[in-house]
Protein backbone atom coordinates (compact mmCIF):
# COMPACT_ATOMS: atom_id res chain seq x y z
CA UNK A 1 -22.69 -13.70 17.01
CA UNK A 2 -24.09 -16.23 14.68
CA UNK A 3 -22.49 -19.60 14.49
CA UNK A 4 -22.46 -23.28 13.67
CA UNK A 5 -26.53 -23.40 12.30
CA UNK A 6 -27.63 -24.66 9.07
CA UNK A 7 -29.77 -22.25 6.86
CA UNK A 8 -31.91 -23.84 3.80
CA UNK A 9 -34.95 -24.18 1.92
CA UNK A 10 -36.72 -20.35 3.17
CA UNK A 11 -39.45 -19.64 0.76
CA UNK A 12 -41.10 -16.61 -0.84
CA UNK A 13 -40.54 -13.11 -1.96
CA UNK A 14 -37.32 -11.47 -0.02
CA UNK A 15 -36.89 -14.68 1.93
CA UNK A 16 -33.04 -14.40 2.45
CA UNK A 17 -31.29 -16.88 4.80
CA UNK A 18 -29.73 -13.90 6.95
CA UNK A 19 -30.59 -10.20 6.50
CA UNK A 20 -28.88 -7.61 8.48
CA UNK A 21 -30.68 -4.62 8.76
CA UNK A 22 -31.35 -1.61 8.96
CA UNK A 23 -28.24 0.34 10.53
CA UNK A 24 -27.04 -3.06 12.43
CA UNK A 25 -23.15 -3.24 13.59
CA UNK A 26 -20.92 -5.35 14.94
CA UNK A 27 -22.24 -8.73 13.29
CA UNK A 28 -20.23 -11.59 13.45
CA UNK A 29 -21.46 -14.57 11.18
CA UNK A 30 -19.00 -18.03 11.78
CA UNK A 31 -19.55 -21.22 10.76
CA UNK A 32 -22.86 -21.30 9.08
CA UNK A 33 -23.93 -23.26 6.04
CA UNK A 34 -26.56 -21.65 4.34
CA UNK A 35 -28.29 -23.31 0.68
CA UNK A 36 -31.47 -23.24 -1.61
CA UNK A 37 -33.23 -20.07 -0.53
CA UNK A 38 -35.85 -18.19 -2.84
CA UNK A 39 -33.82 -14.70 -2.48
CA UNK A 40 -30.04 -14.08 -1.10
CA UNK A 41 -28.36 -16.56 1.46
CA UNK A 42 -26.98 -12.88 3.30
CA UNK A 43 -27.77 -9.51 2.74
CA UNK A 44 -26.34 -6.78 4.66
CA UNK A 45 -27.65 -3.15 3.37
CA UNK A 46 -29.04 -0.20 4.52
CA UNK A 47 -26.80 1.24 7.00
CA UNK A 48 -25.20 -1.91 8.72
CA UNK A 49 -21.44 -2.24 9.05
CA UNK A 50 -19.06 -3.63 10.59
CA UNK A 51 -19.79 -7.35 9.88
CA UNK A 52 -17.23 -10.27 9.49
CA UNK A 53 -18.70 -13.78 7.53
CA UNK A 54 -16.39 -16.58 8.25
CA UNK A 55 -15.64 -20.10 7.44
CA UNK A 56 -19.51 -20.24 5.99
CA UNK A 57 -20.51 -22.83 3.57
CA UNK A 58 -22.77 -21.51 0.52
CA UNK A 59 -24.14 -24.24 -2.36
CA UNK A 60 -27.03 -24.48 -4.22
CA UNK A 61 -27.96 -21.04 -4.54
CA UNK A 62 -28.36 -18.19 -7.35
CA UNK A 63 -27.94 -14.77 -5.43
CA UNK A 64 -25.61 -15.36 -2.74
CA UNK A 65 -24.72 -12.54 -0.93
CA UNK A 66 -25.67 -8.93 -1.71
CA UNK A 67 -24.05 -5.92 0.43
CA UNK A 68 -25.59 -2.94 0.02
CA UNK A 69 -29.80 -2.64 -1.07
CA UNK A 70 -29.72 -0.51 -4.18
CA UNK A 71 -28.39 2.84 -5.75
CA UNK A 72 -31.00 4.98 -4.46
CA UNK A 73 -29.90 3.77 -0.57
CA UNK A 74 -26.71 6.45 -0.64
CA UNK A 75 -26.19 5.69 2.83
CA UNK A 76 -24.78 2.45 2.53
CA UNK A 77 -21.47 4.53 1.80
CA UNK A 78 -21.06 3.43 5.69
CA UNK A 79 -20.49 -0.35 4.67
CA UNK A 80 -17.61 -2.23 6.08
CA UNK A 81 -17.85 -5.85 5.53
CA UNK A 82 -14.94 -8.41 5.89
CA UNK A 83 -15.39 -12.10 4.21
CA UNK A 84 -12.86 -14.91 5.40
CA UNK A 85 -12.15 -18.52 4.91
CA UNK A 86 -15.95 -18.86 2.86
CA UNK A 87 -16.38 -21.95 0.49
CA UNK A 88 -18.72 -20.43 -2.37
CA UNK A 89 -19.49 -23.74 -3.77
CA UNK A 90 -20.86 -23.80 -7.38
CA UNK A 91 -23.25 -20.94 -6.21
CA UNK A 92 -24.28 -18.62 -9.58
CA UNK A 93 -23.21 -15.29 -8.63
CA UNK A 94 -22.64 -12.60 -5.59
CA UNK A 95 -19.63 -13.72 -3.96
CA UNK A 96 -20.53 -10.79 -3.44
CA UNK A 97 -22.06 -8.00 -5.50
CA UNK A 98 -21.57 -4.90 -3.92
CA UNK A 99 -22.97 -1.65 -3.84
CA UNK A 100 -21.19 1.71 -2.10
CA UNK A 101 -19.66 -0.73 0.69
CA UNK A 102 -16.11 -1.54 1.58
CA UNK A 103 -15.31 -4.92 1.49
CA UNK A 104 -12.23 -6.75 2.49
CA UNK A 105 -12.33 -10.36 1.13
CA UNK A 106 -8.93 -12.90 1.89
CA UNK A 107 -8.69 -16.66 1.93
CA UNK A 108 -12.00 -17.46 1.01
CA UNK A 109 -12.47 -20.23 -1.75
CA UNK A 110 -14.95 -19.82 -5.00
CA UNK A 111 -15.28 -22.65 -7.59
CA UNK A 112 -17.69 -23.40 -10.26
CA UNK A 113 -20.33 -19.71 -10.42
CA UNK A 114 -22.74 -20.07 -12.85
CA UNK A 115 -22.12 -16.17 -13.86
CA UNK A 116 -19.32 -14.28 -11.83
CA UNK A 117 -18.10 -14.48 -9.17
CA UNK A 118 -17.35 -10.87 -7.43
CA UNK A 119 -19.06 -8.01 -8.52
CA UNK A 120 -18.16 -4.27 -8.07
CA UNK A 121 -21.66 -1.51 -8.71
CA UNK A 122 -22.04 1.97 -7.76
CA UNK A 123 -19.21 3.30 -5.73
CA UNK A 124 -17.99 0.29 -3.99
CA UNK A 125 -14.14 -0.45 -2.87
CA UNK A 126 -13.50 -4.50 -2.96
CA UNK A 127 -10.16 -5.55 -1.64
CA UNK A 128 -9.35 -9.14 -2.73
CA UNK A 129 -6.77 -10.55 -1.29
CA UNK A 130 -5.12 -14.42 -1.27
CA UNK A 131 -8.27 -15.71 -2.83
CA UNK A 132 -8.62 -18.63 -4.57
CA UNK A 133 -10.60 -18.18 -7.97
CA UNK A 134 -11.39 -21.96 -9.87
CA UNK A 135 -13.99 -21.61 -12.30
CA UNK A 136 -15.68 -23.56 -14.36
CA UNK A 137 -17.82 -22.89 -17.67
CA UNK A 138 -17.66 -19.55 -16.59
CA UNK A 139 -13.90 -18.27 -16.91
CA UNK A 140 -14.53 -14.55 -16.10
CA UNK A 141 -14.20 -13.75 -11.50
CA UNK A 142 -14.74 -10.35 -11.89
CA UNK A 143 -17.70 -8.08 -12.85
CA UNK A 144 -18.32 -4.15 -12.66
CA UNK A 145 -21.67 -3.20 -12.94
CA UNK A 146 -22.80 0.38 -13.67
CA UNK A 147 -25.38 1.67 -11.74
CA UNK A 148 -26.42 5.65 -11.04
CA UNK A 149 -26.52 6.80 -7.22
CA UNK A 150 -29.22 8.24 -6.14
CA UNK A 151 -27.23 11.79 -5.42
CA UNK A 152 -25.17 11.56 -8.60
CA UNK A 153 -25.88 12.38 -12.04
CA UNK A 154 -23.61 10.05 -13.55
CA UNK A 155 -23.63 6.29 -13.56
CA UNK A 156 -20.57 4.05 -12.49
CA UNK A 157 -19.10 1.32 -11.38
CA UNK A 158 -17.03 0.02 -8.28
CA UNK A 159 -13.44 -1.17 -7.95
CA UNK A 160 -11.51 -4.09 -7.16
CA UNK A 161 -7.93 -4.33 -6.21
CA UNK A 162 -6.49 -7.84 -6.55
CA UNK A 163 -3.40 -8.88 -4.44
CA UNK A 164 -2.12 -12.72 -4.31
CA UNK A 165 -5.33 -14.28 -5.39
CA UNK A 166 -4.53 -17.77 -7.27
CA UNK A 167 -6.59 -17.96 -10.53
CA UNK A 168 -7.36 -21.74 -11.29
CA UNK A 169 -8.10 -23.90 -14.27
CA UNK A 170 -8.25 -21.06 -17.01
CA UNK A 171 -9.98 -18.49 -14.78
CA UNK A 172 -9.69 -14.92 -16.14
CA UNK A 173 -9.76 -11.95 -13.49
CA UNK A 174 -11.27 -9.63 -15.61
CA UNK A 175 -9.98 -6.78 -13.76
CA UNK A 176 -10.22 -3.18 -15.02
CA UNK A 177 -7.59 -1.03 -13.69
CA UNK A 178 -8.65 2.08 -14.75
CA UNK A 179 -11.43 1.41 -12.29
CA UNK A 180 -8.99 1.02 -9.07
CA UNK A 181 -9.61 4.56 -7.38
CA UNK A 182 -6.00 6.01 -5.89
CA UNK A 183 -7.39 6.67 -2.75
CA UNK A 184 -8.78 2.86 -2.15
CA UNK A 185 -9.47 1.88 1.25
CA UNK A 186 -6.75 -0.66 2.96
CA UNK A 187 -7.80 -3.03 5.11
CA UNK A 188 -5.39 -1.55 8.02
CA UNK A 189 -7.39 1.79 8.25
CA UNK A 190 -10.08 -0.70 10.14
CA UNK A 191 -7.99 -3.55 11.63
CA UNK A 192 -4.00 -3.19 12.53
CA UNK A 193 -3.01 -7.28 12.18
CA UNK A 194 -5.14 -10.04 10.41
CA UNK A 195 -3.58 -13.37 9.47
CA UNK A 196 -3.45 -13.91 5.78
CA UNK A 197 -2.43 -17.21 4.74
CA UNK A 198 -0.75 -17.82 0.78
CA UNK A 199 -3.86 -19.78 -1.68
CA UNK A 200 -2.34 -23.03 -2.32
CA UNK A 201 -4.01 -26.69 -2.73
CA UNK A 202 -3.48 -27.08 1.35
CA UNK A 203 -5.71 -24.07 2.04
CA UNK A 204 -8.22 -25.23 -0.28
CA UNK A 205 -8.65 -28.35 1.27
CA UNK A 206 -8.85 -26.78 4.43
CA UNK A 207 -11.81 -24.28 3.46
CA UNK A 208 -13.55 -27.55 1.60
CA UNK A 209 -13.39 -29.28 4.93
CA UNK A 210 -13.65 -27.07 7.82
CA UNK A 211 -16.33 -24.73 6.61
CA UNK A 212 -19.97 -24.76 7.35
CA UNK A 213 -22.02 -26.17 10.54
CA UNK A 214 -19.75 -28.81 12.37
CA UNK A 215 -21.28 -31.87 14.38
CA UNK A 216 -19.09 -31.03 17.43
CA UNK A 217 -20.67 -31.84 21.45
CA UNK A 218 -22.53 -29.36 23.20
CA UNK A 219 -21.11 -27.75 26.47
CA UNK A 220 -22.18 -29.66 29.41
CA UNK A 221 -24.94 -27.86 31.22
CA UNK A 222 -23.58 -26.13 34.12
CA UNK A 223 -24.67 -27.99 38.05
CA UNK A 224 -26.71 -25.84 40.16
């Protein structure tokens, strides 16, 4: 478990605020706000699943969150990630951009990306669900990315189902259905109950103000 630190300013080539890797489970990242790094704020690839990012704060960043290294590492197929109650504030792009993984996003709130804001490559299944989506210059939340695995001979893309997510101030989706695969995970093949509230103005406020590290007391020290 990871929770309530602050994350900023790392410097250099593949400095990333949190990686996760190689072949790392049961991750649990809560209440973290993570800004200005040289690479990616998270990055979960080859061969870790079974992570949950929640109630993080991301700002001031370009590549925020990749899951899943690149097309030749085929065994990311084994990718489960689930993204809750995030604030992806005015951050460029990678909300996240995934490759091969399964990804389970609800309740999380994006505003203002400088170039997308999810993003669906080779092979991967993103479930977006009760999102809010408020954009800015950049109208488009959606982007598939075509990419050749490794074992394949044929490039593709991922796919993104879309259920209850609130588009604001002229966003577009940009959603391809051709590109939603029949047999597309569901979130209850991995989980049986998760609390899904409806995107509204109240939960927005709520992610704005409650994400991120939290100035709360420390546990008194226990008397010997």
């Amino acid at each position: 478990i990871v929770c309530n630190l602050e994350f900023e300013g790392g410097r250099g080539p593949d400095v990333d605020g949190i990686q996760i890797k190689p072949n790392s489970k049961h991750i649990w990242i809560d209440r973290c706000s993570l800004h200005d790094y040289d690479d990616g704020l998270i990055d979960i690839t080859r061969g870790s699943t079974d992570i949950t990012v929640s109630r993080c704060h991301f700002a001031q960043h370009d590549k925020t969150m990749l899951i899943g290294a690149d097309p030749s590492h085929v065994g990311d197929r084994c990718i489960r990630v689930t993204i809750h109650h995030c604030f992806f504030d005015g951050t460029r792009q990678r909300h996240p951009r995934v490759r091969y993984g399964k990804v389970h996003l609800y309740n999380n709130y994006t505003r203002n990306w400088g170039i997308y804001a999810v993003c669906a490559s080779v092979e991967s299944q993103i479930y977006s669900q009760c999102n809010i989506y408020e954009a800015g210059q950049k109208k488009v939340a959606f982007k598939y990315l075509h990419e050749k695995a490794a074992d394949k001979d044929e490039a593709c893309s991922g796919c993104i189902r879309s259920e209850g997510d609130l588009f604001m101030t002229g966003t577009q989706a940009g959603l391809l259905t051709e590109n939603v695969m029949s047999n597309m995970f569901h979130p209850s093949e991995y989980y049986p109950t998760w609390t899904v509230e409806p995107p509204s103005e109240a939960l927005k406020h709520i992610v704005q103000q409650f994400t991120g590290w939290q100035s709360v007391p420390r546990p008194a020290e226990a008397s010997s």
